[in-house]
N, C-alpha and C. Protein backbone atom coordinates (compact mmCIF):
# COMPACT_ATOMS: atom_id res chain seq x y z
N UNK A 1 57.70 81.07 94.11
CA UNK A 1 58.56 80.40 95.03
C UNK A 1 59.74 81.30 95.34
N UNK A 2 60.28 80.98 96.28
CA UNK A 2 61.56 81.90 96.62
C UNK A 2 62.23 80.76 97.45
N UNK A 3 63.65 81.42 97.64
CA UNK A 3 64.33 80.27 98.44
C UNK A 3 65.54 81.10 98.66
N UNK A 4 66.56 81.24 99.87
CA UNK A 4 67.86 82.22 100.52
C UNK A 4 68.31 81.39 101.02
N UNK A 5 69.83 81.32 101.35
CA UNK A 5 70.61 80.64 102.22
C UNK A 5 71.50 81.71 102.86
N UNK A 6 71.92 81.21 104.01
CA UNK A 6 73.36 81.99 104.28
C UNK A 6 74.03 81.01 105.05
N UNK A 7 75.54 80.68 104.91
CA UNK A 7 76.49 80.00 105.46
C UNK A 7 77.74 81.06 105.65
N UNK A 8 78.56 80.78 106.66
CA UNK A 8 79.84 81.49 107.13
C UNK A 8 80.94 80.23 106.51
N UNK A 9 82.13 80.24 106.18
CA UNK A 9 83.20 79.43 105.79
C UNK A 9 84.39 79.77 106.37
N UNK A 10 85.00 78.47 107.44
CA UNK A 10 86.67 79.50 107.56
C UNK A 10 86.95 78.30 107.64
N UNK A 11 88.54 78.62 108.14
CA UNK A 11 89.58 77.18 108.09
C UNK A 11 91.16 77.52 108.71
N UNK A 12 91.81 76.76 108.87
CA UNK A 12 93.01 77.07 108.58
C UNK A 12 94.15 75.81 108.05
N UNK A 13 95.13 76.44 107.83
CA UNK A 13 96.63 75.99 106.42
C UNK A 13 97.72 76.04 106.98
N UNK A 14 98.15 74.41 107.25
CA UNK A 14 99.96 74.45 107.76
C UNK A 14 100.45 75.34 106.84
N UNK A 15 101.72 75.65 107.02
CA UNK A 15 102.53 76.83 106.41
C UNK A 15 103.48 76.03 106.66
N UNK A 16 104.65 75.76 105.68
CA UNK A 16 105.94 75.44 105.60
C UNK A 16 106.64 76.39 105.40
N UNK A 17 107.77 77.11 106.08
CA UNK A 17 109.17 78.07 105.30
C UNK A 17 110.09 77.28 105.19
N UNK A 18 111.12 78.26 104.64
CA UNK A 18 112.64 77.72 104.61
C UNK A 18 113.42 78.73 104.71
N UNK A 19 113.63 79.57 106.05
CA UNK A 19 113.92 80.84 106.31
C UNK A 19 115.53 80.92 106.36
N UNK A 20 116.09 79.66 106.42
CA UNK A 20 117.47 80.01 106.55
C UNK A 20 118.00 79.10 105.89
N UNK A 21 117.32 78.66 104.07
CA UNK A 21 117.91 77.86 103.77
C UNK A 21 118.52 76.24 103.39
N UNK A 22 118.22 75.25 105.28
CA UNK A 22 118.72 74.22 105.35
C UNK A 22 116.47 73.66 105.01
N UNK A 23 116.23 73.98 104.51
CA UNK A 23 114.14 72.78 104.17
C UNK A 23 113.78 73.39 104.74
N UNK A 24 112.49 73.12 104.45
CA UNK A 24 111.27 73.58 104.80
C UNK A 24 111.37 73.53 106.26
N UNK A 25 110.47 74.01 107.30
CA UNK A 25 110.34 73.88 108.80
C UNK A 25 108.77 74.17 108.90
N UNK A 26 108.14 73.49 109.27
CA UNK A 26 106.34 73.83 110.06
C UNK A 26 106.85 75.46 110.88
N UNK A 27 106.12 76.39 110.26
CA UNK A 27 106.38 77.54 110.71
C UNK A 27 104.83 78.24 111.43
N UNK A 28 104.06 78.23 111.19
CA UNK A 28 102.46 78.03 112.05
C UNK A 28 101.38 77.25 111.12
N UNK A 29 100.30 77.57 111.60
CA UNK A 29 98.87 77.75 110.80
C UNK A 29 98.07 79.00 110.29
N UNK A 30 98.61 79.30 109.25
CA UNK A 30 97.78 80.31 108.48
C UNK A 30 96.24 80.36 108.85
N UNK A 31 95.62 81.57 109.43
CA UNK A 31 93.97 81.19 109.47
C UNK A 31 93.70 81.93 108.16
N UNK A 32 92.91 80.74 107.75
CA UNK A 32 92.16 81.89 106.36
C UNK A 32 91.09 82.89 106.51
N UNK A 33 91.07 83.51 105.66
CA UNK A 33 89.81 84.76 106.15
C UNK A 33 88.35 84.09 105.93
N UNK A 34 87.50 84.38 106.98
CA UNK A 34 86.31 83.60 107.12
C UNK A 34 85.40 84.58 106.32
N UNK A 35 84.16 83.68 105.63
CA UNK A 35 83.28 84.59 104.78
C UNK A 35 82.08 83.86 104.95
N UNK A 36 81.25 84.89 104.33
CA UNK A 36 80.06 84.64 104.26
C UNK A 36 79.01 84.63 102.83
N UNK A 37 78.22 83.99 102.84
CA UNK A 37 77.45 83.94 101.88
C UNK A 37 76.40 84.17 101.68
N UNK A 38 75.78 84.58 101.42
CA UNK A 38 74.00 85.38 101.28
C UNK A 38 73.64 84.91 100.34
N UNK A 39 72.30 84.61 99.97
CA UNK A 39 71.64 84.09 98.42
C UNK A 39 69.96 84.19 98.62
N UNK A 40 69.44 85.26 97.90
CA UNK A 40 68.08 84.89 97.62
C UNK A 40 67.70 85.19 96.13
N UNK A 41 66.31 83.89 96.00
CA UNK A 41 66.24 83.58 94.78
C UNK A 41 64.52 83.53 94.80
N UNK A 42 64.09 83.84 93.49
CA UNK A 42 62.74 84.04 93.62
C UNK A 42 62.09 83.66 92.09
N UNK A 43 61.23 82.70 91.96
CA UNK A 43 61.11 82.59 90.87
C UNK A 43 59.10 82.15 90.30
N UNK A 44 58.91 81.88 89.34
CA UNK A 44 57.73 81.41 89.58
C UNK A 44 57.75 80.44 88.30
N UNK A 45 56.19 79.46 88.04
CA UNK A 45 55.85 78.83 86.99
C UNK A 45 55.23 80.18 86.04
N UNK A 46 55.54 80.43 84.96
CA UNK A 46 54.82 80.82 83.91
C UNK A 46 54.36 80.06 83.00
N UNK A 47 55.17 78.59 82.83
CA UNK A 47 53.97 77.70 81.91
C UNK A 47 54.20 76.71 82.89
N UNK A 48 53.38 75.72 83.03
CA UNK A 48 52.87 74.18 83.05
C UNK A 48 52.19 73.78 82.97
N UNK A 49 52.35 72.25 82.39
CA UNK A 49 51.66 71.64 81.98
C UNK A 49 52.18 70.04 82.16
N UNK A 50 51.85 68.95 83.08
CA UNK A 50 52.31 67.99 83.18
C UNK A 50 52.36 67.03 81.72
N UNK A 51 51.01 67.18 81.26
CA UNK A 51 51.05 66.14 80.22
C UNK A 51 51.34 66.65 78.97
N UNK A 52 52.39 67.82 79.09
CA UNK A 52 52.73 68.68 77.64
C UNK A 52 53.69 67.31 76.78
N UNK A 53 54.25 67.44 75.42
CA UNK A 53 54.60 66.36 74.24
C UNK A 53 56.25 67.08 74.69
N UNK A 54 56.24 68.22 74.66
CA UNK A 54 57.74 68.32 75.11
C UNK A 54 57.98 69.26 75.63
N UNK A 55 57.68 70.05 76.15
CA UNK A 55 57.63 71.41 77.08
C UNK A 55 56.77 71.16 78.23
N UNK A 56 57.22 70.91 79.76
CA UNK A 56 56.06 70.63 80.81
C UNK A 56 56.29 71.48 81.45
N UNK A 57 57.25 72.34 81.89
CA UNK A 57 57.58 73.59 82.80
C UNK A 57 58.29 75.25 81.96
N UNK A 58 57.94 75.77 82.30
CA UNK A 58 59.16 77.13 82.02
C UNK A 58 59.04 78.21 83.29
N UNK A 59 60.10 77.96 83.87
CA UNK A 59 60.42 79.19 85.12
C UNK A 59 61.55 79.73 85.17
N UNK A 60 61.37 81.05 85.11
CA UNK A 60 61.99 81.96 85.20
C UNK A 60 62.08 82.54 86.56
N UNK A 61 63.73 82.61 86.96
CA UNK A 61 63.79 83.00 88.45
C UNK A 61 64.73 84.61 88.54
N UNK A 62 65.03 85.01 89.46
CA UNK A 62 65.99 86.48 89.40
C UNK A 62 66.34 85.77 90.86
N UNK A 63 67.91 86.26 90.48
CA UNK A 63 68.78 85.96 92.31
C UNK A 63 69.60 87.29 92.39
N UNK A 64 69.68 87.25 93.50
CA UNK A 64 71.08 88.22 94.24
C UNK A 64 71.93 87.12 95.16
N UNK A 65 72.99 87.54 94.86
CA UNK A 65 74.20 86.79 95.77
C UNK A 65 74.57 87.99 96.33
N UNK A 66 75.57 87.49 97.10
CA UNK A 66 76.29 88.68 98.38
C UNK A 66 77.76 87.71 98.93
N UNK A 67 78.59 87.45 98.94
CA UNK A 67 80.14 87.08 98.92
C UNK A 67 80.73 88.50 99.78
N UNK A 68 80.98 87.83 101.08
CA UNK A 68 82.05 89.12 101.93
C UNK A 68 82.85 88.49 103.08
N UNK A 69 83.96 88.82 103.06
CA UNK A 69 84.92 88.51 103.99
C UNK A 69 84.19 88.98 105.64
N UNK A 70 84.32 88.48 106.53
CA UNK A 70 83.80 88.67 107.91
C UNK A 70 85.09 89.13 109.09
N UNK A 71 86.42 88.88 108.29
CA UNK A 71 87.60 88.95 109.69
C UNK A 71 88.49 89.23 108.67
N UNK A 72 89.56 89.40 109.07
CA UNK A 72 90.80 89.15 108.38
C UNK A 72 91.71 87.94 108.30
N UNK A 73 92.26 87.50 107.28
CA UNK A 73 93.39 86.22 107.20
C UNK A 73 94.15 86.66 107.99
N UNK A 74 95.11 85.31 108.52
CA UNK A 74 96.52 85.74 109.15
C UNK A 74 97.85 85.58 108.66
N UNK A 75 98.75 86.05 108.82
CA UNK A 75 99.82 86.39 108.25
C UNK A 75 101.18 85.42 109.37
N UNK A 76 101.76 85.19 108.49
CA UNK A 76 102.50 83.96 109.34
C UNK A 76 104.42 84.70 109.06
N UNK A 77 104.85 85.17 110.25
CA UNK A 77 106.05 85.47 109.42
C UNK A 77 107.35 84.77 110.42
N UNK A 78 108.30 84.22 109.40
CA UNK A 78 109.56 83.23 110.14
C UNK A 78 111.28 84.51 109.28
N UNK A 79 111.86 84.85 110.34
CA UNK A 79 113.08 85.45 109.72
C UNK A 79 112.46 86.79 108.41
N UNK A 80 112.88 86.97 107.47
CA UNK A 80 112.29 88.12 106.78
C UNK A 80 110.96 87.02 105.89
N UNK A 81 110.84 86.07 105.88
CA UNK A 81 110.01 85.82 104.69
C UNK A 81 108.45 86.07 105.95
N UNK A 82 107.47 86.63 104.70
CA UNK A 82 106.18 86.90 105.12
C UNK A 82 105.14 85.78 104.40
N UNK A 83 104.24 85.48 105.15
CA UNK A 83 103.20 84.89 104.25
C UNK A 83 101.50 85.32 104.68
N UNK A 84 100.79 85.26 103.80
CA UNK A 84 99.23 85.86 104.13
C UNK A 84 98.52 86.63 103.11
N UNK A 85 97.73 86.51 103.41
CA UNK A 85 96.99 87.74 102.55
C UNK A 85 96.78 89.07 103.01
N UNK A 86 97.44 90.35 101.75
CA UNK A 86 97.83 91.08 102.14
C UNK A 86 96.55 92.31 101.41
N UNK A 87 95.63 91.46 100.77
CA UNK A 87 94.73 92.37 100.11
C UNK A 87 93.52 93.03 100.76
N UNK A 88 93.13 92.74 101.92
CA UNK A 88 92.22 93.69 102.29
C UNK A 88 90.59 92.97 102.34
N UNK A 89 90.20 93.40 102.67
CA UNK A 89 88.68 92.99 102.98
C UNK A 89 88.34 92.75 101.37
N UNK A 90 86.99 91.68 101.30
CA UNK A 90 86.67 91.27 99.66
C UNK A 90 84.96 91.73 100.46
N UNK A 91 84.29 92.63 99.03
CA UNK A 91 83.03 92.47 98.98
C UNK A 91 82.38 92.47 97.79
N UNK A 92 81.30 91.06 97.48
CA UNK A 92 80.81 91.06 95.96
C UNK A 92 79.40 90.43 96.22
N UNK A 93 78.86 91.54 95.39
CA UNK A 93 77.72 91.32 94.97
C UNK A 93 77.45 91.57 93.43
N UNK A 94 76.42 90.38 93.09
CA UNK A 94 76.08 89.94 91.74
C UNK A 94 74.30 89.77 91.63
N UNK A 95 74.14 89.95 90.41
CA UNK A 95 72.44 89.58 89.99
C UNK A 95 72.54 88.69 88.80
N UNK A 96 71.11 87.91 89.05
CA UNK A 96 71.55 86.86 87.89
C UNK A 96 70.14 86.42 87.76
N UNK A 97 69.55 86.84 86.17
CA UNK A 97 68.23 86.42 85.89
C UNK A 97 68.48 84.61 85.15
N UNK A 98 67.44 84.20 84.87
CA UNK A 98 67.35 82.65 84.27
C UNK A 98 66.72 82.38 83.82
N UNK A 99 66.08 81.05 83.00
CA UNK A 99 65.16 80.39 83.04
C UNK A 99 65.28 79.06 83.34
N UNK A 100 64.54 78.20 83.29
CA UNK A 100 64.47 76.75 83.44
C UNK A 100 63.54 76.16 82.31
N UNK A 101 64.01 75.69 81.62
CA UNK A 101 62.70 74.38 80.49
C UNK A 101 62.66 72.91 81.01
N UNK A 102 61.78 72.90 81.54
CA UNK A 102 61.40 71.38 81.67
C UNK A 102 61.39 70.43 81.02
N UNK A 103 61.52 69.02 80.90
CA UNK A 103 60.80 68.48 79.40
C UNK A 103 60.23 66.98 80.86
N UNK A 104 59.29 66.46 80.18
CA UNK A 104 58.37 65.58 80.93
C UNK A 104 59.02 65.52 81.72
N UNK A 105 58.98 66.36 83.15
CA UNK A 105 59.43 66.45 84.79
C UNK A 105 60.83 65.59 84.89
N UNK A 106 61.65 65.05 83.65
CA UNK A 106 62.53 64.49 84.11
C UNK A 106 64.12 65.31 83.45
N UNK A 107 64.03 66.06 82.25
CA UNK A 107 65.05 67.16 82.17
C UNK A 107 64.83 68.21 82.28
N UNK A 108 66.16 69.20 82.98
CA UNK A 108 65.95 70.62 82.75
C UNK A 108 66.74 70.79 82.33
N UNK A 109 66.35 72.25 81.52
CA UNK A 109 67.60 72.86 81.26
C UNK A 109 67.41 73.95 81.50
N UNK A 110 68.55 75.01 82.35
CA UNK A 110 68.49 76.32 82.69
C UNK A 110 69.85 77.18 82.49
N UNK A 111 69.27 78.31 81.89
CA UNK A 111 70.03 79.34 80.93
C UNK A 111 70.33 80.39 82.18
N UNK A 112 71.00 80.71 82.30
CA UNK A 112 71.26 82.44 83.21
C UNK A 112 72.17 83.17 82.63
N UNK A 113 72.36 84.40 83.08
CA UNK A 113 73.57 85.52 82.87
C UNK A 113 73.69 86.11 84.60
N UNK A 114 74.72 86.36 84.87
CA UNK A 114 74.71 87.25 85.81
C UNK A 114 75.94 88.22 85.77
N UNK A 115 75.43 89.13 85.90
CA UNK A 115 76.08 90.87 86.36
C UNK A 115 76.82 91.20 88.09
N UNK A 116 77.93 91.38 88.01
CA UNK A 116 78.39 92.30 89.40
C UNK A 116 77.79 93.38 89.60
N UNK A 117 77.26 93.68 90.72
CA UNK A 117 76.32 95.02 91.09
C UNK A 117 77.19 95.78 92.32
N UNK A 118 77.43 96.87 92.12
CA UNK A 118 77.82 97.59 93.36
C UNK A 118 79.14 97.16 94.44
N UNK A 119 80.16 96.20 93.46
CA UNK A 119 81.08 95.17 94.17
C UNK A 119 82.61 96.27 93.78
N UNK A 120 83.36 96.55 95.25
CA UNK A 120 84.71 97.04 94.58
C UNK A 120 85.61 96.11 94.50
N UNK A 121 84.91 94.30 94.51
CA UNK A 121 86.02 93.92 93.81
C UNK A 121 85.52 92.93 93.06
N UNK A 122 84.99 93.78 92.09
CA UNK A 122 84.71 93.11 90.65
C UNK A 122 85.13 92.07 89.77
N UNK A 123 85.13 90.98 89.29
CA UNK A 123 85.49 89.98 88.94
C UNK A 123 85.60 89.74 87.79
N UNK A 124 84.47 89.95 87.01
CA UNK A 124 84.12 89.96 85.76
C UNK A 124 83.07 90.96 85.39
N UNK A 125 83.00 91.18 84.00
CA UNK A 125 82.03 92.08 83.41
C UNK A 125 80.68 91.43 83.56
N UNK A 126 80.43 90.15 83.62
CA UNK A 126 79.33 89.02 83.38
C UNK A 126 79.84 87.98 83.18
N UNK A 127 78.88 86.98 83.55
CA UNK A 127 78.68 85.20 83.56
C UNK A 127 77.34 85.18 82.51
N UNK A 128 77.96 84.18 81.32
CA UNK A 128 76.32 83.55 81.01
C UNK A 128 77.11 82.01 81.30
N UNK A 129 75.73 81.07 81.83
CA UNK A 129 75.97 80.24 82.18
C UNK A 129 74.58 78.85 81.58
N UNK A 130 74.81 77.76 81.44
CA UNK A 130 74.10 77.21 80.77
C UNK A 130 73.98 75.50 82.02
N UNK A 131 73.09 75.03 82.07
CA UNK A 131 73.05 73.75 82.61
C UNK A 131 72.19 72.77 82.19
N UNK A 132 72.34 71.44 82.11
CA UNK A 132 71.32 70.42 81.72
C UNK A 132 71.90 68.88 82.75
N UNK A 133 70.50 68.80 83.06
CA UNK A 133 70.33 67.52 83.92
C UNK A 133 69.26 66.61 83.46
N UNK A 134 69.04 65.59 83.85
CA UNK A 134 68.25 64.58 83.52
C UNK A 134 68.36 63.90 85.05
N UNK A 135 67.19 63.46 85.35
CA UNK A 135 66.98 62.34 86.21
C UNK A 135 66.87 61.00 85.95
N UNK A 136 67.80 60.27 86.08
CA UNK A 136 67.85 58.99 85.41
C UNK A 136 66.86 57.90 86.45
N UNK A 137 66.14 57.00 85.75
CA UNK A 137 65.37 55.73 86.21
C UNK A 137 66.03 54.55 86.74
């Protein structure tokens, strides 16, 4: 099985100053920097078995993500005070192997780690990450 998404995200943020002092004043709308998201994921069954006693699935998947700014934020400035983001384009990419354990088609639980690959703005050394769900009746 495999499965990718991609979505774009932007927005924008009243901005309050207080450039001279007497409160705050509505000074613009900050646009935030719009991004994008990439994701493909690929995985398969290596065991199943519906009518297993406590093990009915085990899949193991491998993903790549991709996280990158598309524009720049805007910068809002009233008298000397500045506001915005002043850091520069963001690009991150990560890999992240897993598994999944089934138990009779109604819990999983899935284990991952994932690594930053080739990102200059690195986040962390690694993620291990752990999840459990149940489908309730």
């Amino acid at each position: 099985m495999a499965a990718g998404y991609a979505v774009a995200a932007t927005g924008d943020n009243a901005v309050y100053l207080n450039p001279d002092g007497t409160g705050l004043q509505h000074a613009a709308s900050l646009r935030d920097r719009s991004y994008g998201f990439f994701d493909l994921a690929v995985g398969c069954f290596v065991y199943q078995n519906d009518d297993g006693n406590l093990l009915t699935a085990v899949i193991p998947t491998a993903e790549i993500h991709h996280t990158s700014s598309l524009d720049k934020s805007g910068i809002v400035t009233a008298g000397n005070l500045q506001v915005g983001d002043f850091l520069g384009s963001t690009s991150l990419t990560s890999a992240a192997i897993g598994t999944t354990f089934e138990h009779h088609q109604q819990s999983q639980l899935t284990i991952g780690y994932a690594v930053p690959r080739a990102s200059t703005d690195r986040q962390c050394d690694g993620a291990f990450r752990f999840q459990f769900s149940r489908q309730l009746h």
